[in-house]
PDB file of N, CA and C in Angstrom:
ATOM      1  N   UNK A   1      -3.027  -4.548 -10.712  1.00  0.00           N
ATOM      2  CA  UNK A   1      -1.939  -3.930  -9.955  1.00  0.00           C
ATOM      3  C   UNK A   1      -2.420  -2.590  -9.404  1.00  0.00           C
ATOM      4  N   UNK A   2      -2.519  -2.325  -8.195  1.00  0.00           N
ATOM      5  CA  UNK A   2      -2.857  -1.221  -7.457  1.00  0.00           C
ATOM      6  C   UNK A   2      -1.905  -0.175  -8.019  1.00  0.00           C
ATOM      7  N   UNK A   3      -2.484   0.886  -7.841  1.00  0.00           N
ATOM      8  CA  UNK A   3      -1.496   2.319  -7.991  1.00  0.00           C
ATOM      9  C   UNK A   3      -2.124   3.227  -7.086  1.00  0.00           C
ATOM     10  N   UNK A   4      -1.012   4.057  -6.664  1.00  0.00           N
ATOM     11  CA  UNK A   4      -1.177   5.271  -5.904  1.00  0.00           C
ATOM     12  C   UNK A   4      -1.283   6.390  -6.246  1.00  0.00           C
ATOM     13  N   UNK A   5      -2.614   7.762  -6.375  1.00  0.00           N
ATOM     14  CA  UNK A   5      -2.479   9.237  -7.153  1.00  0.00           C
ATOM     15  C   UNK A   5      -2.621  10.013  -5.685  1.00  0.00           C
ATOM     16  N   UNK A   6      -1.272  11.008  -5.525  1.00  0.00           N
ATOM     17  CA  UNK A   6      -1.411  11.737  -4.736  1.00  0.00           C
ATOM     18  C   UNK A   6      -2.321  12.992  -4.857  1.00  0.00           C
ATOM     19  N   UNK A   7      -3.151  13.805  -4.386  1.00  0.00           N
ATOM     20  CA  UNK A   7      -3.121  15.207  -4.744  1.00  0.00           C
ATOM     21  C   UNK A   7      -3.496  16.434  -3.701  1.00  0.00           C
ATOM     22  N   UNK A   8      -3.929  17.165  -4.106  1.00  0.00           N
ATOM     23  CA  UNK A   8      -4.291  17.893  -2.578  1.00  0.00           C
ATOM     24  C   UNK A   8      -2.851  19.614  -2.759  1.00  0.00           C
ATOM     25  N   UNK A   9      -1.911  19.282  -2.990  1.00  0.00           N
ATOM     26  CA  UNK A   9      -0.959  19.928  -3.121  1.00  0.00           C
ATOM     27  C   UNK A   9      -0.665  21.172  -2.792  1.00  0.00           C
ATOM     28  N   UNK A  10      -0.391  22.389  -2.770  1.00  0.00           N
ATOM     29  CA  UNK A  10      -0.057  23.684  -3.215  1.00  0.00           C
ATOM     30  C   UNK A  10       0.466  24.828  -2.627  1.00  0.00           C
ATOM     31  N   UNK A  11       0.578  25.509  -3.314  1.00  0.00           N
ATOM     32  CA  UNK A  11       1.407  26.889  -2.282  1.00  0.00           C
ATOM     33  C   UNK A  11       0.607  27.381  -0.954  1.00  0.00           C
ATOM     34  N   UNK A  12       1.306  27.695   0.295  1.00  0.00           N
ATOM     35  CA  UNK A  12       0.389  28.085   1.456  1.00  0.00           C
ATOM     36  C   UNK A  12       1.492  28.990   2.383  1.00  0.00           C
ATOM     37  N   UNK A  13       0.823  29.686   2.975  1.00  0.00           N
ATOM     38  CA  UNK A  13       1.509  30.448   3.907  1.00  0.00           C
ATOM     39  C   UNK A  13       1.863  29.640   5.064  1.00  0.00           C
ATOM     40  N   UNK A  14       2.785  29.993   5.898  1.00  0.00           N
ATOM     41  CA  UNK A  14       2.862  29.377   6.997  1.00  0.00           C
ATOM     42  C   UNK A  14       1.812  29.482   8.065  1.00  0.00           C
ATOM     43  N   UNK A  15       1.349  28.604   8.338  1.00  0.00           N
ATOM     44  CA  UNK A  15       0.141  28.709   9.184  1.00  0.00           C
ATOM     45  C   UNK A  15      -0.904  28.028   8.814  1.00  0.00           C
ATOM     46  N   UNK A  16      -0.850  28.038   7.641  1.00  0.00           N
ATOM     47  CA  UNK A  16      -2.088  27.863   6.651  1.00  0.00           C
ATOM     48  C   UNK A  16      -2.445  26.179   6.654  1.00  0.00           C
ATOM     49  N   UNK A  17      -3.407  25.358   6.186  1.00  0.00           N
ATOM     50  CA  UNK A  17      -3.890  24.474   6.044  1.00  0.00           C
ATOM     51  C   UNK A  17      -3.696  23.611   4.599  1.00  0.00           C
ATOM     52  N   UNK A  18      -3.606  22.256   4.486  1.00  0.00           N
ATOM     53  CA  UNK A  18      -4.200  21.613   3.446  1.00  0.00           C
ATOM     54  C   UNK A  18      -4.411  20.159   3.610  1.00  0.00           C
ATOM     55  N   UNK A  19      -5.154  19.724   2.978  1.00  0.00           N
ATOM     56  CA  UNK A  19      -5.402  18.457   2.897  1.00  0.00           C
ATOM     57  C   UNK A  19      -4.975  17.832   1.533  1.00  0.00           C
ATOM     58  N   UNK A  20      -4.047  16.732   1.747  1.00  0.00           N
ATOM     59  CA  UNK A  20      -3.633  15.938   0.710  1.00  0.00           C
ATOM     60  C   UNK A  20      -4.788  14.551   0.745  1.00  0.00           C
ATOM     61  N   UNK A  21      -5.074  14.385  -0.752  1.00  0.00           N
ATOM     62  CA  UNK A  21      -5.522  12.730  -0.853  1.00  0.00           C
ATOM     63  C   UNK A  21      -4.664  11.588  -1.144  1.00  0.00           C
ATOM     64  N   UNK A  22      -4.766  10.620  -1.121  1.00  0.00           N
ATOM     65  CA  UNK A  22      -3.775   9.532  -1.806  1.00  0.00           C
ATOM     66  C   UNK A  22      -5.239   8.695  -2.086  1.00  0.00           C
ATOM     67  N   UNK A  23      -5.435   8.764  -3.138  1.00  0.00           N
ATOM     68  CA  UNK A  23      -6.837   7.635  -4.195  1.00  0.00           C
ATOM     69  C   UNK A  23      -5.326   6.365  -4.220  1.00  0.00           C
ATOM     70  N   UNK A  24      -6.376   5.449  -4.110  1.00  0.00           N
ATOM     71  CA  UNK A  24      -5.726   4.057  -4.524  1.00  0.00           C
ATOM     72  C   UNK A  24      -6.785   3.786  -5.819  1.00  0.00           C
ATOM     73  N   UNK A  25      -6.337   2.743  -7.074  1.00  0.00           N
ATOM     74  CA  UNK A  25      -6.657   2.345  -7.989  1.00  0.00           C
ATOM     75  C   UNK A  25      -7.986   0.716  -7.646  1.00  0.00           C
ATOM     76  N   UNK A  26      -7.548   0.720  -6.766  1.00  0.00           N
ATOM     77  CA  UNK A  26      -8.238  -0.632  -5.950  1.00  0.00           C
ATOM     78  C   UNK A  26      -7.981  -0.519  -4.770  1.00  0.00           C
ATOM     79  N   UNK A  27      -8.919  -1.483  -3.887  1.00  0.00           N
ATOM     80  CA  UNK A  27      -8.587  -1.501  -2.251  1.00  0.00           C
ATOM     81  C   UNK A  27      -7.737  -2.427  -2.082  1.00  0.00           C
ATOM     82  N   UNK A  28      -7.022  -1.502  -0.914  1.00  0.00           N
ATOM     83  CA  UNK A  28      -5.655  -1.722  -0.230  1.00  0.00           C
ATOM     84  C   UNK A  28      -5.399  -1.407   1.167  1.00  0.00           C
ATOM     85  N   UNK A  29      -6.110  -0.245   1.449  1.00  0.00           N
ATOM     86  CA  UNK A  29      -6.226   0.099   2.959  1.00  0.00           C
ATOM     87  C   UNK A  29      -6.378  -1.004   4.027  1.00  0.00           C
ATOM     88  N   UNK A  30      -7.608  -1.991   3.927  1.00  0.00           N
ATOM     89  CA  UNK A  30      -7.633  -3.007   4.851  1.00  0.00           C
ATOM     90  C   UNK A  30      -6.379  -3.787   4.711  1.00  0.00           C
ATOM     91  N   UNK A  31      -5.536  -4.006   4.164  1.00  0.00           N
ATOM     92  CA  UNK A  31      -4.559  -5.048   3.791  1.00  0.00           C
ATOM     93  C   UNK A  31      -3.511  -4.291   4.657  1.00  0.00           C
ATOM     94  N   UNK A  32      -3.552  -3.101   4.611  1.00  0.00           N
ATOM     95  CA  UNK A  32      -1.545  -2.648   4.177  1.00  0.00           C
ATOM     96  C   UNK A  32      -1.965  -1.710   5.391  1.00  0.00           C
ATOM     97  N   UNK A  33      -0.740  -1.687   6.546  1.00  0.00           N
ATOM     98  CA  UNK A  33      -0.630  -0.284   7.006  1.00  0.00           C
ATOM     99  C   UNK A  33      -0.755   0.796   5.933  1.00  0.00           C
ATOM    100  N   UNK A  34      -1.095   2.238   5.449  1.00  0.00           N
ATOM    101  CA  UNK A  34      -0.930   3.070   5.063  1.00  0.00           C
ATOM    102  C   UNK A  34      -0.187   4.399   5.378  1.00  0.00           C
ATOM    103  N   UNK A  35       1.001   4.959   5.005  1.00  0.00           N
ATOM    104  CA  UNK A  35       1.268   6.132   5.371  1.00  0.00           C
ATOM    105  C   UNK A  35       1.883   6.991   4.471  1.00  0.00           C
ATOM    106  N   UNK A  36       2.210   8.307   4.915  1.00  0.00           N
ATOM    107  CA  UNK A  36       2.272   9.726   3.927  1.00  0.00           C
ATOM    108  C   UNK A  36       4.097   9.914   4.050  1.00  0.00           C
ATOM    109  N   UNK A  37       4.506   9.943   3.499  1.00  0.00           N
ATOM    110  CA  UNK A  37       5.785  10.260   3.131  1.00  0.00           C
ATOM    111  C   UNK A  37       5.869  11.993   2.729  1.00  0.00           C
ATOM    112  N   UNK A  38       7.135  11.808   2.994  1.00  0.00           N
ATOM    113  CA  UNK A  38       7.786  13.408   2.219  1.00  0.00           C
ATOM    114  C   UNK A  38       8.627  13.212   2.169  1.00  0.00           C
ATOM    115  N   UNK A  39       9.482  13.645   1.109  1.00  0.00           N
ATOM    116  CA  UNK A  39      10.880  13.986   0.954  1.00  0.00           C
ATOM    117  C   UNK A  39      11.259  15.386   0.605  1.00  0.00           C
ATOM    118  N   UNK A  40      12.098  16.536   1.242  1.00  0.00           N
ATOM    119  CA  UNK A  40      12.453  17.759   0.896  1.00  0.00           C
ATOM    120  C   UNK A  40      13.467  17.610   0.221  1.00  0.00           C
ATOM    121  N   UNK A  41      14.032  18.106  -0.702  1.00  0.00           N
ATOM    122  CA  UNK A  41      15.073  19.141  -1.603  1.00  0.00           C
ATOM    123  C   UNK A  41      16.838  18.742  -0.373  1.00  0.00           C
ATOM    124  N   UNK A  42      17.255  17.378  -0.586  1.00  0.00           N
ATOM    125  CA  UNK A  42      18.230  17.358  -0.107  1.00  0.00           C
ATOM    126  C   UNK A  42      18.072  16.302   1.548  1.00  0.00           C
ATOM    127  N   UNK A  43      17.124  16.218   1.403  1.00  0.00           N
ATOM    128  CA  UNK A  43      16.548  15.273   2.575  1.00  0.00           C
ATOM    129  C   UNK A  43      16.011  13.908   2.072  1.00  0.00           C
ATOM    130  N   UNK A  44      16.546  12.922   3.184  1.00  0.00           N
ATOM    131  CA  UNK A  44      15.282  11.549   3.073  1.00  0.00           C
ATOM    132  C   UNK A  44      14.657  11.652   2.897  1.00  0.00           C
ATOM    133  N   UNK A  45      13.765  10.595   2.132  1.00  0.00           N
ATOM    134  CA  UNK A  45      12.632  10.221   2.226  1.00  0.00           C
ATOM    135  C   UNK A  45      11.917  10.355   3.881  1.00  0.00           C
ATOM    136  N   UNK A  46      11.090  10.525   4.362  1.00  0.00           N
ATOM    137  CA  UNK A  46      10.585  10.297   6.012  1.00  0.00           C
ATOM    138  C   UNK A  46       9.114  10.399   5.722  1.00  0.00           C
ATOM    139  N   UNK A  47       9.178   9.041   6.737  1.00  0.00           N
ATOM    140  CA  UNK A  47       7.297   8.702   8.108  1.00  0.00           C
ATOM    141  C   UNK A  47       6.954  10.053   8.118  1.00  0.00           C
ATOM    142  N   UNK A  48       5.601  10.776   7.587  1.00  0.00           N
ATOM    143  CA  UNK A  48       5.066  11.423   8.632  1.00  0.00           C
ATOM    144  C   UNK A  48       4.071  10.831   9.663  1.00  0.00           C
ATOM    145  N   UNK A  49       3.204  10.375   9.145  1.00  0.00           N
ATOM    146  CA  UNK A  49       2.443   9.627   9.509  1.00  0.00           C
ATOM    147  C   UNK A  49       1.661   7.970   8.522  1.00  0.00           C
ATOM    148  N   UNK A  50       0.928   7.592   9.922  1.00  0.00           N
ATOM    149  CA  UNK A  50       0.840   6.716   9.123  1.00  0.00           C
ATOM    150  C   UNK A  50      -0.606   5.837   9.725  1.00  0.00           C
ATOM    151  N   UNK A  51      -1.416   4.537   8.965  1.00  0.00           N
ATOM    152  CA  UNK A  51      -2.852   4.705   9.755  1.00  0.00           C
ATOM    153  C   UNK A  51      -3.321   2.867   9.495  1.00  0.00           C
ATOM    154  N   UNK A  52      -3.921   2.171  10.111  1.00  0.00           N
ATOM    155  CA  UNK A  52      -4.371   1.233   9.670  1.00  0.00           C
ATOM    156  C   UNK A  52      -5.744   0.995  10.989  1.00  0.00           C
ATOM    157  N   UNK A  53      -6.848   0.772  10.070  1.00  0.00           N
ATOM    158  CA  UNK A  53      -7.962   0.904  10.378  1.00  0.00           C
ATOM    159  C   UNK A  53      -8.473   2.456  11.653  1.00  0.00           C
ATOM    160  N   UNK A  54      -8.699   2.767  12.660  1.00  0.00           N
ATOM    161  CA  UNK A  54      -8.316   3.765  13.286  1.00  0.00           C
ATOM    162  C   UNK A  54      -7.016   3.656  14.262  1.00  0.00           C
ATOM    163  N   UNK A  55      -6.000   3.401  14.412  1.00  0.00           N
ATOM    164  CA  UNK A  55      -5.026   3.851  14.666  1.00  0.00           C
ATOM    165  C   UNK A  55      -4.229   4.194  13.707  1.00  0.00           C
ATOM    166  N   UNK A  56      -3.540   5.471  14.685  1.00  0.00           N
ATOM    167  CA  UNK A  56      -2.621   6.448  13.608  1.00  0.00           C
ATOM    168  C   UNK A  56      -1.423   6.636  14.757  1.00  0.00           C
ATOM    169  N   UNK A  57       0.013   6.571  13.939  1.00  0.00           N
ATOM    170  CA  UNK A  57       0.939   7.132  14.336  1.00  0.00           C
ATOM    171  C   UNK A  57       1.666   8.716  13.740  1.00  0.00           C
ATOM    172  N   UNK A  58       2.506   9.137  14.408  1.00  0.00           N
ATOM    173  CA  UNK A  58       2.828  10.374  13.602  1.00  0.00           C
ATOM    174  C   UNK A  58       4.582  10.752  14.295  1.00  0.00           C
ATOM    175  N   UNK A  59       5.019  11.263  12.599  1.00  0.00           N
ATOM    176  CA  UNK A  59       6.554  12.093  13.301  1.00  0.00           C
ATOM    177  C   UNK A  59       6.304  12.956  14.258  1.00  0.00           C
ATOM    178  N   UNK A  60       7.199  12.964  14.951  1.00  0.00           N
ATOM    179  CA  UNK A  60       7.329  14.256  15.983  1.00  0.00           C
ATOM    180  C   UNK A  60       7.504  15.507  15.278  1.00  0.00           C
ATOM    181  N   UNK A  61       7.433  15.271  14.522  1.00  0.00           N
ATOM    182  CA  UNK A  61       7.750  16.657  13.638  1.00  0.00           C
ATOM    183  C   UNK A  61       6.555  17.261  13.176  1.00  0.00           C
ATOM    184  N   UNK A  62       5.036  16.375  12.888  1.00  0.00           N
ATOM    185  CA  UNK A  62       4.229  17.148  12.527  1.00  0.00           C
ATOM    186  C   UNK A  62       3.021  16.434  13.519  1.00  0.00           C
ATOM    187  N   UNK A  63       3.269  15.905  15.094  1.00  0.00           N
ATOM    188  CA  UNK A  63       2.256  15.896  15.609  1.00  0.00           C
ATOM    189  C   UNK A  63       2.083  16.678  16.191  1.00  0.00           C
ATOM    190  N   UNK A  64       0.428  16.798  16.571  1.00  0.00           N
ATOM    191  CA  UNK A  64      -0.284  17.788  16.504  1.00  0.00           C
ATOM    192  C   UNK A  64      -0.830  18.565  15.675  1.00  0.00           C
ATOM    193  N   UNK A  65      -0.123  18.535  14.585  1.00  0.00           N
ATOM    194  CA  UNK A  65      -0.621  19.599  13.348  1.00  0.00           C
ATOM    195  C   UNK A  65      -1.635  18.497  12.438  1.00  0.00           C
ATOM    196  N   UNK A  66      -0.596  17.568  11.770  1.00  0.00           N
ATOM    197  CA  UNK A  66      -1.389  16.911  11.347  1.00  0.00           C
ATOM    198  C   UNK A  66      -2.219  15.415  11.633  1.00  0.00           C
ATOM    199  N   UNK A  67      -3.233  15.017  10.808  1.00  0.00           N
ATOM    200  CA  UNK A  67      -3.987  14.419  10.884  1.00  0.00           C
ATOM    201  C   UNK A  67      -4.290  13.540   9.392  1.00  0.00           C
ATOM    202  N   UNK A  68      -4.081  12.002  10.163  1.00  0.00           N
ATOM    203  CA  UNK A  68      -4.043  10.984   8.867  1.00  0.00           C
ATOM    204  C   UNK A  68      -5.855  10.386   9.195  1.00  0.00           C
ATOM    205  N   UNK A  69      -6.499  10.271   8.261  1.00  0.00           N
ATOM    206  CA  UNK A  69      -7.904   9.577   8.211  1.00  0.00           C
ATOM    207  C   UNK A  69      -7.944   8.780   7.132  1.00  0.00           C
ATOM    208  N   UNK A  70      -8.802   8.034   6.824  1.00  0.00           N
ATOM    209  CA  UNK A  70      -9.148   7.094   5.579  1.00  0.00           C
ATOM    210  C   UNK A  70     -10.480   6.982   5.419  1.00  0.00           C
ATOM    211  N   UNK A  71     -11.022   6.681   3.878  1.00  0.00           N
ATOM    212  CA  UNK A  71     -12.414   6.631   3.822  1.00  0.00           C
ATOM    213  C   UNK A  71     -12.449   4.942   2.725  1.00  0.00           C
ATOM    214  N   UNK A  72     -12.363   3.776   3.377  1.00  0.00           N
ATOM    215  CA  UNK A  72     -11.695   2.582   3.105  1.00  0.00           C
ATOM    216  C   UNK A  72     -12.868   2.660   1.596  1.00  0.00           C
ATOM    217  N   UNK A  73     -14.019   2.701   1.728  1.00  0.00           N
ATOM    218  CA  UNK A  73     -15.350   2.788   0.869  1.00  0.00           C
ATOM    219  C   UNK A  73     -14.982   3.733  -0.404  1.00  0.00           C
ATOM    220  N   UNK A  74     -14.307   4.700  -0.219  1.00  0.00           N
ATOM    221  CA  UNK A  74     -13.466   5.346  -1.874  1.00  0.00           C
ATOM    222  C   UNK A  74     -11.814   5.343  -1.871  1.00  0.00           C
ATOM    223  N   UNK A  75     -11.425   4.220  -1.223  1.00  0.00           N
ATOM    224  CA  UNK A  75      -9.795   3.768  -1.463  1.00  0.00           C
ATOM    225  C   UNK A  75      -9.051   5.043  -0.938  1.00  0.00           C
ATOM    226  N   UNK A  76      -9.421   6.003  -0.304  1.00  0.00           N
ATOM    227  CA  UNK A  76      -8.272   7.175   0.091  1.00  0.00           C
ATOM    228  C   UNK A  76      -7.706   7.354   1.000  1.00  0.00           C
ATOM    229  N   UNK A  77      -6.716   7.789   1.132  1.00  0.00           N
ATOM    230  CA  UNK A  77      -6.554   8.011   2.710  1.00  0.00           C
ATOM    231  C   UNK A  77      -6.356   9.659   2.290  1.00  0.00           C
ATOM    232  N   UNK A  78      -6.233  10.444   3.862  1.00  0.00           N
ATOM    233  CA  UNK A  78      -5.875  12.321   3.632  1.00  0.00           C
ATOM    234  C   UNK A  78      -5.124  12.066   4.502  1.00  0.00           C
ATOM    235  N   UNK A  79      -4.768  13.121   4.482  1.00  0.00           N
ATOM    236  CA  UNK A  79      -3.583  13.879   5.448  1.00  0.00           C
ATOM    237  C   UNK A  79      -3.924  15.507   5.117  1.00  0.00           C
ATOM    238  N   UNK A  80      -4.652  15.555   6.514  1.00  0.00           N
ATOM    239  CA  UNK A  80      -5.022  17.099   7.005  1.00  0.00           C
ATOM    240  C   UNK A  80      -3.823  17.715   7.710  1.00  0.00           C
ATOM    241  N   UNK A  81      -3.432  18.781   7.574  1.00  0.00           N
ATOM    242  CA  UNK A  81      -1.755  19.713   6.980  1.00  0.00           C
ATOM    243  C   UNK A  81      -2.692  20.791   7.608  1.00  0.00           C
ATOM    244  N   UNK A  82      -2.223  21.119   9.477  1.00  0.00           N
ATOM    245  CA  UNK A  82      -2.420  22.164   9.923  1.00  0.00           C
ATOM    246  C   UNK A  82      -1.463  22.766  10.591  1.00  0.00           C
ATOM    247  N   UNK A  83      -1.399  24.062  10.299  1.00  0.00           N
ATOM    248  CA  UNK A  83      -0.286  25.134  11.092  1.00  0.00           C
ATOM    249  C   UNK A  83       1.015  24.617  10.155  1.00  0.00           C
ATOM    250  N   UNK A  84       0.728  24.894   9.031  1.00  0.00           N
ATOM    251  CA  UNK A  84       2.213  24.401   8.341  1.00  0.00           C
ATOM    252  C   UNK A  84       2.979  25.161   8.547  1.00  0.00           C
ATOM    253  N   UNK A  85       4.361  24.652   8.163  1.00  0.00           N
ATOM    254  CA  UNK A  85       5.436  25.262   8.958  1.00  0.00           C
ATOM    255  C   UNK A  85       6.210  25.587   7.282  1.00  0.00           C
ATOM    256  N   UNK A  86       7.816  26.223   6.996  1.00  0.00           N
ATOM    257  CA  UNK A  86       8.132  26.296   5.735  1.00  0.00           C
ATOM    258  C   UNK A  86       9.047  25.009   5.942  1.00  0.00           C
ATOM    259  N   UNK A  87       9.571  24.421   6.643  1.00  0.00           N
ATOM    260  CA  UNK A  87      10.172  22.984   6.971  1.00  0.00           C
ATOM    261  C   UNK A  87       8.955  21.816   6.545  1.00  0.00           C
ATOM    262  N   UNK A  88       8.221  21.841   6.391  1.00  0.00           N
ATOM    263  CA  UNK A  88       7.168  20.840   6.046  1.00  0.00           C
ATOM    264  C   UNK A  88       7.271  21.076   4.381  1.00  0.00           C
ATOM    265  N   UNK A  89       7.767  21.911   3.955  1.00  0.00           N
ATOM    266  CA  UNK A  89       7.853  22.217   2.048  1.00  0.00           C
ATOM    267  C   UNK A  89       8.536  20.830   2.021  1.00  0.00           C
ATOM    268  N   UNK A  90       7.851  20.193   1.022  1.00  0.00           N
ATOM    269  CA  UNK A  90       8.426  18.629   0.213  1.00  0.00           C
ATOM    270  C   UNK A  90       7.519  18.163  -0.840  1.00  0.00           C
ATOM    271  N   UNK A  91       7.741  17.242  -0.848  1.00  0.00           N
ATOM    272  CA  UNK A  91       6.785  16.226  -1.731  1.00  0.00           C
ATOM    273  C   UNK A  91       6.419  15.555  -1.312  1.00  0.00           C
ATOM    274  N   UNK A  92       5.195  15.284  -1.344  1.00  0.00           N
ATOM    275  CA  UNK A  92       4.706  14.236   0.007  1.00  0.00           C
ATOM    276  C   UNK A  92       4.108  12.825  -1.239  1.00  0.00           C
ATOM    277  N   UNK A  93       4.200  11.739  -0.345  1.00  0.00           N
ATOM    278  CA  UNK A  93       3.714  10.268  -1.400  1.00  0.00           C
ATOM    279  C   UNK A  93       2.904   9.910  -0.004  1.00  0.00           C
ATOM    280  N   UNK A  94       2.242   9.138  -0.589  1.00  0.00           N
ATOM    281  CA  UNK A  94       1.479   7.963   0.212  1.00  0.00           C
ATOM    282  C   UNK A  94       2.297   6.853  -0.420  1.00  0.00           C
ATOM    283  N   UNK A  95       2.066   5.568   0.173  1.00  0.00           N
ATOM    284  CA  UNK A  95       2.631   4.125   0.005  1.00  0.00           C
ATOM    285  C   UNK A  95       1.966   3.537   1.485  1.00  0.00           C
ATOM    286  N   UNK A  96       2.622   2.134   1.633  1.00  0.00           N
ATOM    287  CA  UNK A  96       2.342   1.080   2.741  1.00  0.00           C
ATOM    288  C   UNK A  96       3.042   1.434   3.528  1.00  0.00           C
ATOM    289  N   UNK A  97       3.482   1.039   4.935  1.00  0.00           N
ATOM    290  CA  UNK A  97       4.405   1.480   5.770  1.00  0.00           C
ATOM    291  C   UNK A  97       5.055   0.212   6.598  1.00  0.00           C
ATOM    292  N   UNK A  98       5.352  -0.641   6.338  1.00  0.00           N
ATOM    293  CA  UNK A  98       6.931   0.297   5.826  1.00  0.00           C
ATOM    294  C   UNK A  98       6.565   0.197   3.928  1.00  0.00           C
ATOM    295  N   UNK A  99       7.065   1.469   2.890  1.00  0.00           N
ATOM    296  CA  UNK A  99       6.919   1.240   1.397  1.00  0.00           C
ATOM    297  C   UNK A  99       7.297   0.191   0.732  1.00  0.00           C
ATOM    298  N   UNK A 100       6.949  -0.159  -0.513  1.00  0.00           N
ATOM    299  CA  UNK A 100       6.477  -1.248  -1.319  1.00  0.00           C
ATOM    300  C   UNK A 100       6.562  -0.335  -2.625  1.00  0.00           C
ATOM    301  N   UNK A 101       8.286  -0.367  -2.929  1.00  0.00           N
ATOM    302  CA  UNK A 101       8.728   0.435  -4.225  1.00  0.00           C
ATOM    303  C   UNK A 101       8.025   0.558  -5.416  1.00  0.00           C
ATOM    304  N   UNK A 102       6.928  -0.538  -5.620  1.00  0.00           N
ATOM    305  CA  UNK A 102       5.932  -0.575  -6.749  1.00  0.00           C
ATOM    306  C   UNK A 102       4.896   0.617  -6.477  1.00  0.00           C
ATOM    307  N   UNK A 103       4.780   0.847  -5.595  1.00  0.00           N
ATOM    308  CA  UNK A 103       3.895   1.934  -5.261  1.00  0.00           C
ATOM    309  C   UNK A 103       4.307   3.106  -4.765  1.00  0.00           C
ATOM    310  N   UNK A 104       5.357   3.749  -5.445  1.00  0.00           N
ATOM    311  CA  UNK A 104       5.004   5.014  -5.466  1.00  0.00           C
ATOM    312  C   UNK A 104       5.164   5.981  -6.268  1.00  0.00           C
ATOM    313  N   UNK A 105       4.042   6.742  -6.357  1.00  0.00           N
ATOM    314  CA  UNK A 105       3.340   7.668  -7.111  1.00  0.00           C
ATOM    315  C   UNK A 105       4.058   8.665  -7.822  1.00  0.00           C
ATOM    316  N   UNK A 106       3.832   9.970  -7.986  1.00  0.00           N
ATOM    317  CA  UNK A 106       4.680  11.021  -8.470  1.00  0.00           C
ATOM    318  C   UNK A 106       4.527  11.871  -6.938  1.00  0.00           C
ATOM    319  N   UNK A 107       3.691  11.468  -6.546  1.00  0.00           N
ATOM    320  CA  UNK A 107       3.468  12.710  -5.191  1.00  0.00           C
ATOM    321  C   UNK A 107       3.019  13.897  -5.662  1.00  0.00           C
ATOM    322  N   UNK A 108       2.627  14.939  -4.639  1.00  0.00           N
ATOM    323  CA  UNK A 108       2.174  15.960  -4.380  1.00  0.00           C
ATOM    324  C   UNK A 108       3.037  17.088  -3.598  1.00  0.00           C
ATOM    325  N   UNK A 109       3.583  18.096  -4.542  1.00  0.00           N
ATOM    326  CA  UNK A 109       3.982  19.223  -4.103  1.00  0.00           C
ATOM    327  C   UNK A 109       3.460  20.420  -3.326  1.00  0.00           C
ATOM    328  N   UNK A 110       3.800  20.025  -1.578  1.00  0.00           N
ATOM    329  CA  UNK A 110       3.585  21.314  -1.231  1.00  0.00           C
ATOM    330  C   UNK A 110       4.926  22.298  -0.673  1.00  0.00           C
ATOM    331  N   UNK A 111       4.351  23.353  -0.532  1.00  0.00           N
ATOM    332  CA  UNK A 111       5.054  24.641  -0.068  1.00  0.00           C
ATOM    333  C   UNK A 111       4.849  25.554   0.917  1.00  0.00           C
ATOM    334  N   UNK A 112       5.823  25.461   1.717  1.00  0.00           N
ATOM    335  CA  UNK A 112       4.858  26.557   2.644  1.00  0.00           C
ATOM    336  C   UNK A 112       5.857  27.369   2.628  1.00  0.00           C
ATOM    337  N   UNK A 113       5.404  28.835   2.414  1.00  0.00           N
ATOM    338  CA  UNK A 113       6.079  29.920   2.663  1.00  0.00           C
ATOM    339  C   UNK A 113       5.582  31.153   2.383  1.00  0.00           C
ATOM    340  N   UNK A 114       5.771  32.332   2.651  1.00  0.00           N
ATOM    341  CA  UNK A 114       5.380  33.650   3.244  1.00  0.00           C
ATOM    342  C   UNK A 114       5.935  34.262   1.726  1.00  0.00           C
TER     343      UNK A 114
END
């Protein structure tokens, strides 16, 4: 049974950068669309983006900033987190896209704020 470990996480200024991983336990990438979730403090769950083989889609909310890649050869996908905003503060998951309730993780807490 595949599992999902988010990490990458942490406090940042606005502006600032990060890169989240999502490690899979086994390969899954070729199989499954892949994409990055967040949910904020009183908000849906929401798409940020999302990737299967090189095509990538993205919310309007964080294109341009960010950037979904995969490295299929160590099961990960990232999500490169540029010009964060304090509206981007959530918890972000990876899963399939559309999700596959068995898979998801605890996620990764980020923050952006001054």
């Amino acid at each position: 049974q595949v599992q999902l470990a988010e990490s990458g996480g942490g406090l940042v200024q606005p502006g600032g950068s990060l890169r989240l991983s999502c490690a899979a336990s086994r390969s899954i990438f070729s199989m499954y669309v892949m994409g990055w979730y967040r949910q904020a403090p009183g908000k849906k769950r929401e798409l940020v983006a999302r990737i299967i083989s090189a095509e990538t889609d993205y919310a309007d909310s964080v294109k341009g900033r960010f950037i979904i890649s995969g490295d299929n050869a160590k099961n990960t996908v990232y999500l490169q987190m540029n010009d964060l905003k304090p509206d981007d503060t959530a918890v972000y998951y990876c899963n399939t896209a559309p999700p596959q309730e068995r898979l998801w993780g605890q996620g990764t807490q980020v923050t952006v704020s001054s």
